[in-house]
N, C-alpha and C. Protein backbone atom coordinates (compact mmCIF):
# COMPACT_ATOMS: atom_id res chain seq x y z
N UNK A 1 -14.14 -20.56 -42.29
CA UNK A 1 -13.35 -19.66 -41.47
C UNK A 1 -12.59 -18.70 -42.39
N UNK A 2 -12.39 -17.99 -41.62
CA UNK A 2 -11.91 -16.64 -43.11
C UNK A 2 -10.30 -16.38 -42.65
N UNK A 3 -9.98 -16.46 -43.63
CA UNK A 3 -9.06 -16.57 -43.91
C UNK A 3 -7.54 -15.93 -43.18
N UNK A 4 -7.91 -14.68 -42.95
CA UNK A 4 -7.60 -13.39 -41.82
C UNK A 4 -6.97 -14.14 -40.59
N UNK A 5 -8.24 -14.96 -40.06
CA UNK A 5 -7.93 -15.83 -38.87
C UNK A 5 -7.58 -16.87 -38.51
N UNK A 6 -7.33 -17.43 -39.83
CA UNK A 6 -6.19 -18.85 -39.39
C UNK A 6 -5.19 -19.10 -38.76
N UNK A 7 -4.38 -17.76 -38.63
CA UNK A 7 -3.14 -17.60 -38.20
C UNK A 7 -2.81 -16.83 -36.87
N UNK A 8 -4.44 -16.34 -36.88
CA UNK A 8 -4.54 -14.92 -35.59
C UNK A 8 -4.19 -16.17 -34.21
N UNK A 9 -3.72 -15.42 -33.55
CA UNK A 9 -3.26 -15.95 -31.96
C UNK A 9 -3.71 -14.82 -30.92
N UNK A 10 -4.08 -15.24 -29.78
CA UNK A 10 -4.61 -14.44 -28.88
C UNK A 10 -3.68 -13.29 -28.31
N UNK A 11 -4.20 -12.36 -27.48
CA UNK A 11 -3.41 -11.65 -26.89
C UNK A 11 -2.04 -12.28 -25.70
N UNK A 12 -0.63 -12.28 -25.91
CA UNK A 12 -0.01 -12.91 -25.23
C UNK A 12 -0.02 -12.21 -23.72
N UNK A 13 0.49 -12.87 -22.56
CA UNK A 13 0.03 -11.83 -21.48
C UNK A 13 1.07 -10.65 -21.18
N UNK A 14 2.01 -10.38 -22.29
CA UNK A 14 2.67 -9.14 -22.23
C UNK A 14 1.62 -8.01 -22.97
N UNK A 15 0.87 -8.49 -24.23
CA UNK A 15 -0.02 -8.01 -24.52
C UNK A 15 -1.14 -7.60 -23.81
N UNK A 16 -1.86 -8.48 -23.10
CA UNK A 16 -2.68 -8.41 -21.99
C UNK A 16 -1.69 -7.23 -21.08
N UNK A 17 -0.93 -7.40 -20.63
CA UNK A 17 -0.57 -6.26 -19.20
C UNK A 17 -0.16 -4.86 -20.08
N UNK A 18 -0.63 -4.72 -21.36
CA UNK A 18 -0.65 -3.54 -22.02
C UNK A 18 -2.11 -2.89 -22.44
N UNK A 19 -2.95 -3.68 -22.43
CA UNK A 19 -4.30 -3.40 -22.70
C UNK A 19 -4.34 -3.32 -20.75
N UNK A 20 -4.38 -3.59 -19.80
CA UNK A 20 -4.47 -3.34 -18.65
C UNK A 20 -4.24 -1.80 -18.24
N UNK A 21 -2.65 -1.72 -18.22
CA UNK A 21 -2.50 -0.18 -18.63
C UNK A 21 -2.74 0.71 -19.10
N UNK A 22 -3.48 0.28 -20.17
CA UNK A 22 -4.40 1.79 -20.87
C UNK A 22 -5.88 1.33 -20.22
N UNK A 23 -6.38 0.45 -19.84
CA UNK A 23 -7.05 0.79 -18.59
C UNK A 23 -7.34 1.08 -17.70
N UNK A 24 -6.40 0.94 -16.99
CA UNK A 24 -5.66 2.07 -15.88
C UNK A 24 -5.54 3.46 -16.52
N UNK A 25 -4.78 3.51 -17.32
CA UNK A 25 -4.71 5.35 -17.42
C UNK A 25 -6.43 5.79 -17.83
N UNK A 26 -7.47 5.34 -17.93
CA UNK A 26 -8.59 5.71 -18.69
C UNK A 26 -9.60 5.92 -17.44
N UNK A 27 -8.31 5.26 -16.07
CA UNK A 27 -9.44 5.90 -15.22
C UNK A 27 -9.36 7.12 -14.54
N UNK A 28 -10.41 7.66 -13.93
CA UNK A 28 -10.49 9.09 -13.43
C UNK A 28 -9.07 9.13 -12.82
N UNK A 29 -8.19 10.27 -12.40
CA UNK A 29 -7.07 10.53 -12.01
C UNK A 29 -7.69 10.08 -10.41
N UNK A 30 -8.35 10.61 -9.60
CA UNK A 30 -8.79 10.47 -8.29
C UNK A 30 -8.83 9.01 -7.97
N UNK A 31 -9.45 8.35 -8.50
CA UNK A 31 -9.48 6.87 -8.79
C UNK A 31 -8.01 5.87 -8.25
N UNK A 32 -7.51 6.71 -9.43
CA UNK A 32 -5.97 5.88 -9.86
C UNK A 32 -4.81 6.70 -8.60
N UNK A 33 -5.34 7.64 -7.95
CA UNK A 33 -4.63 8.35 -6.97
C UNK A 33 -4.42 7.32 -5.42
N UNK A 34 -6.02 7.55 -5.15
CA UNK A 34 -6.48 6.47 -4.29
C UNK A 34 -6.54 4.97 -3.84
N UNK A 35 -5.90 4.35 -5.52
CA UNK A 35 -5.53 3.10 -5.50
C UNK A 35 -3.99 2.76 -5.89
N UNK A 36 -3.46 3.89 -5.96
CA UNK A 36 -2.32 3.59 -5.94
C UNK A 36 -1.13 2.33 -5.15
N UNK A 37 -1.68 2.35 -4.45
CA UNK A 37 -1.07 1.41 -3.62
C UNK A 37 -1.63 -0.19 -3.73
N UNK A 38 -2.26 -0.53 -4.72
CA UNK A 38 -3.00 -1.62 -5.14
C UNK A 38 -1.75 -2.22 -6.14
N UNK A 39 -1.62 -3.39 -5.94
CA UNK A 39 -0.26 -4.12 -6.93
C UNK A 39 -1.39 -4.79 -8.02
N UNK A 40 -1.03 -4.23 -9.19
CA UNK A 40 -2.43 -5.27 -10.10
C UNK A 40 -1.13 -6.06 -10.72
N UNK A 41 -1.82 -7.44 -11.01
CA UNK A 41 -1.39 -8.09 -11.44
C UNK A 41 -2.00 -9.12 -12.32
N UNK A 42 -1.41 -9.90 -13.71
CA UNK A 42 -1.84 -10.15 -14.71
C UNK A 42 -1.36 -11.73 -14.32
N UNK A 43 -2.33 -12.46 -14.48
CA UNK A 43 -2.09 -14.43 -14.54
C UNK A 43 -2.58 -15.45 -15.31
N UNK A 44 -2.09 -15.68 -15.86
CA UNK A 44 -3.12 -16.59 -16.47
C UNK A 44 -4.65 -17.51 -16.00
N UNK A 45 -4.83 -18.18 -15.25
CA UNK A 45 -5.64 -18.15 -14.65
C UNK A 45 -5.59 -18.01 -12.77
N UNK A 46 -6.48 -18.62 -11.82
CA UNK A 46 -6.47 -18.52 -10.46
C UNK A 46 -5.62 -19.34 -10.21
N UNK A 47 -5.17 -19.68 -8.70
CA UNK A 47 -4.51 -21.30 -8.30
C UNK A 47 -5.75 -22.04 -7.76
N UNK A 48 -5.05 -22.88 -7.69
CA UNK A 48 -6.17 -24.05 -7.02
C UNK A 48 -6.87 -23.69 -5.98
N UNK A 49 -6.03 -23.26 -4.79
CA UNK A 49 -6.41 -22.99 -3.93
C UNK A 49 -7.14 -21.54 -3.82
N UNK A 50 -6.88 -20.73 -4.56
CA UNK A 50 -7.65 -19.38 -4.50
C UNK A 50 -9.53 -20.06 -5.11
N UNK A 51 -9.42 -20.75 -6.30
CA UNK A 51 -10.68 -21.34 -6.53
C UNK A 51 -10.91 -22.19 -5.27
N UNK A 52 -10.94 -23.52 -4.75
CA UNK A 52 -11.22 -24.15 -4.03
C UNK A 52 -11.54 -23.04 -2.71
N UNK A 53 -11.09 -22.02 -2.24
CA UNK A 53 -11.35 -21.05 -1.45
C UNK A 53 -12.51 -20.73 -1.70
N UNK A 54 -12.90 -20.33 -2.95
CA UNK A 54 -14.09 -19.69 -3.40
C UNK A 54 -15.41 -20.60 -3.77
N UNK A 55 -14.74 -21.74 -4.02
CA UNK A 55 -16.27 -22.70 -4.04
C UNK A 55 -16.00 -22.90 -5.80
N UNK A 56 -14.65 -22.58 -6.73
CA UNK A 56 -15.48 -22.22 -7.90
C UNK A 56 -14.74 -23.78 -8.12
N UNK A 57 -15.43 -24.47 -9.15
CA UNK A 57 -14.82 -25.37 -9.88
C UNK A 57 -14.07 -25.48 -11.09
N UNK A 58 -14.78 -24.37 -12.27
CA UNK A 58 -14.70 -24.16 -13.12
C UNK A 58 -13.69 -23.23 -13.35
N UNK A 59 -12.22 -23.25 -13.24
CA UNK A 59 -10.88 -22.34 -14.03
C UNK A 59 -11.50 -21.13 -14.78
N UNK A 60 -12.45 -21.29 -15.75
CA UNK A 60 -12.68 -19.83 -16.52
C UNK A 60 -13.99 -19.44 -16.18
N UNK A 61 -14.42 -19.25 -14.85
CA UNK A 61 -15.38 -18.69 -14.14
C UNK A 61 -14.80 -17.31 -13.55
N UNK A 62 -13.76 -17.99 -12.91
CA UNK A 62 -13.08 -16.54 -12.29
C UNK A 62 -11.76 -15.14 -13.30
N UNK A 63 -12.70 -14.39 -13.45
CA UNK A 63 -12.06 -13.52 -14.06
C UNK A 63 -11.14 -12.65 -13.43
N UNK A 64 -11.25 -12.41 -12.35
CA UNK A 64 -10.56 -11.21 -11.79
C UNK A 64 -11.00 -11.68 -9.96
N UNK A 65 -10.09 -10.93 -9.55
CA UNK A 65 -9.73 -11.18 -7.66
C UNK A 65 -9.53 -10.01 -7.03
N UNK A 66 -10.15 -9.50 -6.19
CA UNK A 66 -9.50 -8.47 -5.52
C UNK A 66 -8.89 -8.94 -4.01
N UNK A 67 -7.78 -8.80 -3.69
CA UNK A 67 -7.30 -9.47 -2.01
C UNK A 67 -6.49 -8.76 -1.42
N UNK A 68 -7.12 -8.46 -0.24
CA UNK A 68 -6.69 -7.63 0.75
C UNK A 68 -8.13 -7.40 1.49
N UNK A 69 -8.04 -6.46 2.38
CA UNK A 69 -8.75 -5.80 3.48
C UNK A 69 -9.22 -4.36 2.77
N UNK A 70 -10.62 -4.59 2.22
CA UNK A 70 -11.22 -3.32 1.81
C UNK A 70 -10.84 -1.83 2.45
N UNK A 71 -10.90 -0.76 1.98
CA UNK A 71 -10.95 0.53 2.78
C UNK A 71 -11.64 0.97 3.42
N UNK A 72 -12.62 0.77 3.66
CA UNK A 72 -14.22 0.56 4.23
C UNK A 72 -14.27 -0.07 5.84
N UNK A 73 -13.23 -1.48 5.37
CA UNK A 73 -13.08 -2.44 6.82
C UNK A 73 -11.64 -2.09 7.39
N UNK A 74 -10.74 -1.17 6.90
CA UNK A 74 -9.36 -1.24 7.25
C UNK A 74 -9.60 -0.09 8.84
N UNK A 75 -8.75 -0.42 9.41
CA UNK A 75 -8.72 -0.03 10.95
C UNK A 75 -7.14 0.84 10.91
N UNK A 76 -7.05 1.83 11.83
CA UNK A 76 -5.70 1.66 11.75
C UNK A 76 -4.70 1.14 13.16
N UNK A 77 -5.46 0.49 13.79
CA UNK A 77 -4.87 -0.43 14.33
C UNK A 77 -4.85 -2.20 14.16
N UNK A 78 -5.24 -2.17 12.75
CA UNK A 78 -4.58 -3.25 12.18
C UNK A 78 -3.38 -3.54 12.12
N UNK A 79 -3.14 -5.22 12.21
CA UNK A 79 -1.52 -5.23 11.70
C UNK A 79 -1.34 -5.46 10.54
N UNK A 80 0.15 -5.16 10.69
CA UNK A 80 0.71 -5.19 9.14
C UNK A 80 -0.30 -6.28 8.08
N UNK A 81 0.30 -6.35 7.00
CA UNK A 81 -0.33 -7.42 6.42
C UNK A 81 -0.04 -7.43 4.87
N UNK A 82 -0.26 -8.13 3.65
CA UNK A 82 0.22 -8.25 2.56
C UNK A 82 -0.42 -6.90 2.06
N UNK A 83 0.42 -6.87 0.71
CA UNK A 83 -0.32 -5.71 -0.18
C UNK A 83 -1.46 -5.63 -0.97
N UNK A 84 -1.89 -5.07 -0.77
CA UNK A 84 -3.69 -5.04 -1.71
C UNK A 84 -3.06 -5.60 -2.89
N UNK A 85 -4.11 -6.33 -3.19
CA UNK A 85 -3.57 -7.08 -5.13
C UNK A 85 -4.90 -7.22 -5.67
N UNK A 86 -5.15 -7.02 -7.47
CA UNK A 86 -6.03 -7.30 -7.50
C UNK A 86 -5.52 -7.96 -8.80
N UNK A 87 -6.21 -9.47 -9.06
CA UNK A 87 -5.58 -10.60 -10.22
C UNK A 87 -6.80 -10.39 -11.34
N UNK A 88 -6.16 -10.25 -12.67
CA UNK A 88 -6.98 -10.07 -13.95
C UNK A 88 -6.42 -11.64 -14.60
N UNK A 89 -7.60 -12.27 -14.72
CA UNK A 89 -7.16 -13.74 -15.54
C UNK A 89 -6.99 -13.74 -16.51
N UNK A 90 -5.91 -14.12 -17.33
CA UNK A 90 -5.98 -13.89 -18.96
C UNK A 90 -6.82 -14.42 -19.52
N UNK A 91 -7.01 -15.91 -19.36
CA UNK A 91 -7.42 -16.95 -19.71
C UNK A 91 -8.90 -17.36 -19.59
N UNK A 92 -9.65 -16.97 -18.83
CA UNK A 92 -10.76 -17.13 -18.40
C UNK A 92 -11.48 -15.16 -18.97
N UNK A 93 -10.56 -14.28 -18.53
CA UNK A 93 -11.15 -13.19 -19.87
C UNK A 93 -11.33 -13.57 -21.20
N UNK A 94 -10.16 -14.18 -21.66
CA UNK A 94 -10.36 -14.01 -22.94
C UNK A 94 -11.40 -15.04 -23.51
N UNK A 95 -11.51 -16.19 -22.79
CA UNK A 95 -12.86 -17.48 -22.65
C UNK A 95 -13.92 -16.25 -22.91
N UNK A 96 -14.62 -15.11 -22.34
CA UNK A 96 -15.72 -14.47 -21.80
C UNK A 96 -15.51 -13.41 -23.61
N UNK A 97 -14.57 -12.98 -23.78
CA UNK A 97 -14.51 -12.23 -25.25
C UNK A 97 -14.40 -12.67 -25.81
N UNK A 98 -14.22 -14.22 -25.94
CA UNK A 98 -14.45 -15.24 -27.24
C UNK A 98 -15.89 -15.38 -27.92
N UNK A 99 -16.87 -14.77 -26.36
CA UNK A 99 -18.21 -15.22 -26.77
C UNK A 99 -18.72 -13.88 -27.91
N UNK A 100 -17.97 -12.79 -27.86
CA UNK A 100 -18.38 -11.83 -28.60
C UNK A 100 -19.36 -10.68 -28.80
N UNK A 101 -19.17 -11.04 -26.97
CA UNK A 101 -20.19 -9.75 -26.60
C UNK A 101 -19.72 -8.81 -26.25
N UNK A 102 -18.95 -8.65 -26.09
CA UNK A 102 -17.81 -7.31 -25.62
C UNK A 102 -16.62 -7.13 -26.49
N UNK A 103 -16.23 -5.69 -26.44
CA UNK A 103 -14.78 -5.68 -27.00
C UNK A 103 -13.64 -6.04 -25.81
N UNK A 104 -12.46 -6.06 -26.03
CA UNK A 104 -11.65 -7.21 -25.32
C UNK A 104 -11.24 -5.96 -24.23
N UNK A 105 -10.77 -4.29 -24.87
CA UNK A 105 -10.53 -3.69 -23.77
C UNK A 105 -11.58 -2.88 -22.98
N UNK A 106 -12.56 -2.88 -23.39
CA UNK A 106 -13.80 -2.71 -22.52
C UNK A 106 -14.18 -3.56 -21.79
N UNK A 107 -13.57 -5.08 -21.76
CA UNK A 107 -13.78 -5.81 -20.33
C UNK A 107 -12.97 -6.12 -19.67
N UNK A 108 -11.29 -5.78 -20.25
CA UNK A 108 -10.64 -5.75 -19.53
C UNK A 108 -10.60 -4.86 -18.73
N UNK A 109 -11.13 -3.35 -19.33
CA UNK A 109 -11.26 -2.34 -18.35
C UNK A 109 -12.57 -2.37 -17.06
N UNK A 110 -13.67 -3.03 -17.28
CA UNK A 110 -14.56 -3.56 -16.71
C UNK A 110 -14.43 -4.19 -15.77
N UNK A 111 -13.17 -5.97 -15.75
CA UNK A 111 -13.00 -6.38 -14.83
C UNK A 111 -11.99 -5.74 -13.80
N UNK A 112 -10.67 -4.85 -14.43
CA UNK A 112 -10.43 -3.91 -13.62
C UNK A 112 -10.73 -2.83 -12.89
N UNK A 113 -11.98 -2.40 -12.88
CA UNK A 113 -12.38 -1.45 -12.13
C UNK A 113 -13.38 -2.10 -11.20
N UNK A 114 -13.95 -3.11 -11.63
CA UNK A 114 -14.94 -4.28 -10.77
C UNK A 114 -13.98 -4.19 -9.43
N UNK A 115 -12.74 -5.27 -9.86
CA UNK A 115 -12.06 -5.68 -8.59
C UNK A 115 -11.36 -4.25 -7.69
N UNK A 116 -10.80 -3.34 -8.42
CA UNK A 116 -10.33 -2.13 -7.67
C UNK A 116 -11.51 -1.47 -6.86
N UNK A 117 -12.51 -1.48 -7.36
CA UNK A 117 -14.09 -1.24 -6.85
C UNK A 117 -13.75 -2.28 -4.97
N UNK A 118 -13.80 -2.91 -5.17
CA UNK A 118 -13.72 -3.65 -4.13
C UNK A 118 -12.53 -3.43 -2.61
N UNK A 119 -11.89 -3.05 -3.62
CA UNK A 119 -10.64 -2.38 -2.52
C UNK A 119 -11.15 -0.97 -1.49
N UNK A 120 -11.55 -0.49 -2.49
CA UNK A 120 -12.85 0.94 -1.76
C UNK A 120 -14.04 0.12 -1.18
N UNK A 121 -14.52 -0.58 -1.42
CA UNK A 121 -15.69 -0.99 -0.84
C UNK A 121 -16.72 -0.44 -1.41
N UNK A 122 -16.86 -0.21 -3.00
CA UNK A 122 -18.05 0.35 -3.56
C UNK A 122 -19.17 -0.61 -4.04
N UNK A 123 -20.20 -0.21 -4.29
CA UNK A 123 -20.84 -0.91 -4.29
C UNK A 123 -20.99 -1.23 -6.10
N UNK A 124 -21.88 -2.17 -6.16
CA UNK A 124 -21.88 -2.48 -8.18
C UNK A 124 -22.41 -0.85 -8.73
N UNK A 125 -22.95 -0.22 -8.57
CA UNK A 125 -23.93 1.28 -8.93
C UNK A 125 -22.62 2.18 -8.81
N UNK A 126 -21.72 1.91 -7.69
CA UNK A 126 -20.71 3.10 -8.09
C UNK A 126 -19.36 2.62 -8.89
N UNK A 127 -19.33 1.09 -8.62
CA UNK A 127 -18.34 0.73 -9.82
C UNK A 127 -18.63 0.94 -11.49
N UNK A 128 -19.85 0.99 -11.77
CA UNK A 128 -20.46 1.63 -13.25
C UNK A 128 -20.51 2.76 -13.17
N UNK A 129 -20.89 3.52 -12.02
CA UNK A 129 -20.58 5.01 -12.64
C UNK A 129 -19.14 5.41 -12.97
N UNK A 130 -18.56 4.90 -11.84
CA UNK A 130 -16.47 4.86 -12.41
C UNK A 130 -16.52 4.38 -14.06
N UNK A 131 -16.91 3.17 -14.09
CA UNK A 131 -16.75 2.24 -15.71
C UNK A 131 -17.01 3.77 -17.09
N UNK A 132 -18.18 4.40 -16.96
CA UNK A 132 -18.92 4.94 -17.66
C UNK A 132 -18.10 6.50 -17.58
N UNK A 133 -16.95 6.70 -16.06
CA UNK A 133 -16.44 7.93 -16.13
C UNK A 133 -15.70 7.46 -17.31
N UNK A 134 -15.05 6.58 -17.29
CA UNK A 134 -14.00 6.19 -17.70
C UNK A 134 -13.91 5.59 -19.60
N UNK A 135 -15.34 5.49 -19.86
CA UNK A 135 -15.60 5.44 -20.50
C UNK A 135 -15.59 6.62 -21.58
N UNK A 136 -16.08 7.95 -21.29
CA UNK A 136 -16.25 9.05 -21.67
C UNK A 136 -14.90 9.87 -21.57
N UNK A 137 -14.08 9.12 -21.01
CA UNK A 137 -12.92 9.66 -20.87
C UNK A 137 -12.17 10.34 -22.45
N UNK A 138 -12.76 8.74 -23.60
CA UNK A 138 -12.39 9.22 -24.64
C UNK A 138 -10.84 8.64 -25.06
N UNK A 139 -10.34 7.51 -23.63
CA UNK A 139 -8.84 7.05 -24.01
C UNK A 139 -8.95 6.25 -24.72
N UNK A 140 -9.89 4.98 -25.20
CA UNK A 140 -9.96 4.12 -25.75
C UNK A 140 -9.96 3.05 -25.12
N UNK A 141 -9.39 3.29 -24.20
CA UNK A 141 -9.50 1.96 -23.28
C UNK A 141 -10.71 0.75 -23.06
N UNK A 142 -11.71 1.53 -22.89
CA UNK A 142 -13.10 0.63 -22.83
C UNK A 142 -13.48 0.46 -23.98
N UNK A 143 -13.19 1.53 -25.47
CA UNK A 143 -13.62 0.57 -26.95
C UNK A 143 -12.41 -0.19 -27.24
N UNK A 144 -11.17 -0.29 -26.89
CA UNK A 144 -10.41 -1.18 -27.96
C UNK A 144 -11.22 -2.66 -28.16
């Protein structure tokens, strides 16, 4: 092991909700206009019950959550109801960039636009074309 990394420690999740943010700013302005009203939020991993909801067993399966009522299905004679949220796992990301196939803010920016993707109701083809705007953007966000 080299030497460099004996001492290295992961991103803490104040760190994490800073690499988030320059993921956020890296996306198209229209994007970030439209989802404004989305509360993102940073956790270490899911709760029990959000997995057991989902069928997952495995804690670092689930990377990211989007919850609420898509834009796609929203009515406006719906009632009230909680605020769109969408959960970025620290813990189960950083499990997935341990393996070393990605850089850490190119999937953090990845799983954030996945789950905001979902709030629109886009499909996987237009959540990569967002990824790839956002990419070219040139903020750094998707190479850090």
């Amino acid at each position: 092991m080299s030497a460099q990394w004996m001492h290295a420690k992961s991103p803490s999740l104040a760190d994490f909700e800073i690499l988030v943010a320059t993921a956020w700013e890296s996306l198209p302005a229209e994007f970030r206009e439209l989802a404004n009203d989305v509360v993102i939020r940073v956790e270490e991993f899911a709760t029990t019950e959000v997995l057991e909801s989902l069928g997952i067993e495995d804690q670092f399966e689930l990377t990211g959550l989007y919850q609420g009522v898509s834009l796609d299905r929203q009515s406006l004679s719906d009632v009230a109801r909680e605020p769109e949220m969408v959960f970025l796992y620290r813990r189960p990301i950083l499990d997935e960039w341990a393996s070393g196939e990605e850089e850490l803010g190119h999937l953090v920016a990845h799983v954030l636009i996945h789950e905001i993707g979902h709030h629109f109701g886009f499909s996987d083809e237009d959540m990569e074309a967002i990824e790839e705007l956002a990419a070219s953007e040139g903020t750094g966000a998707t190479d850090a």
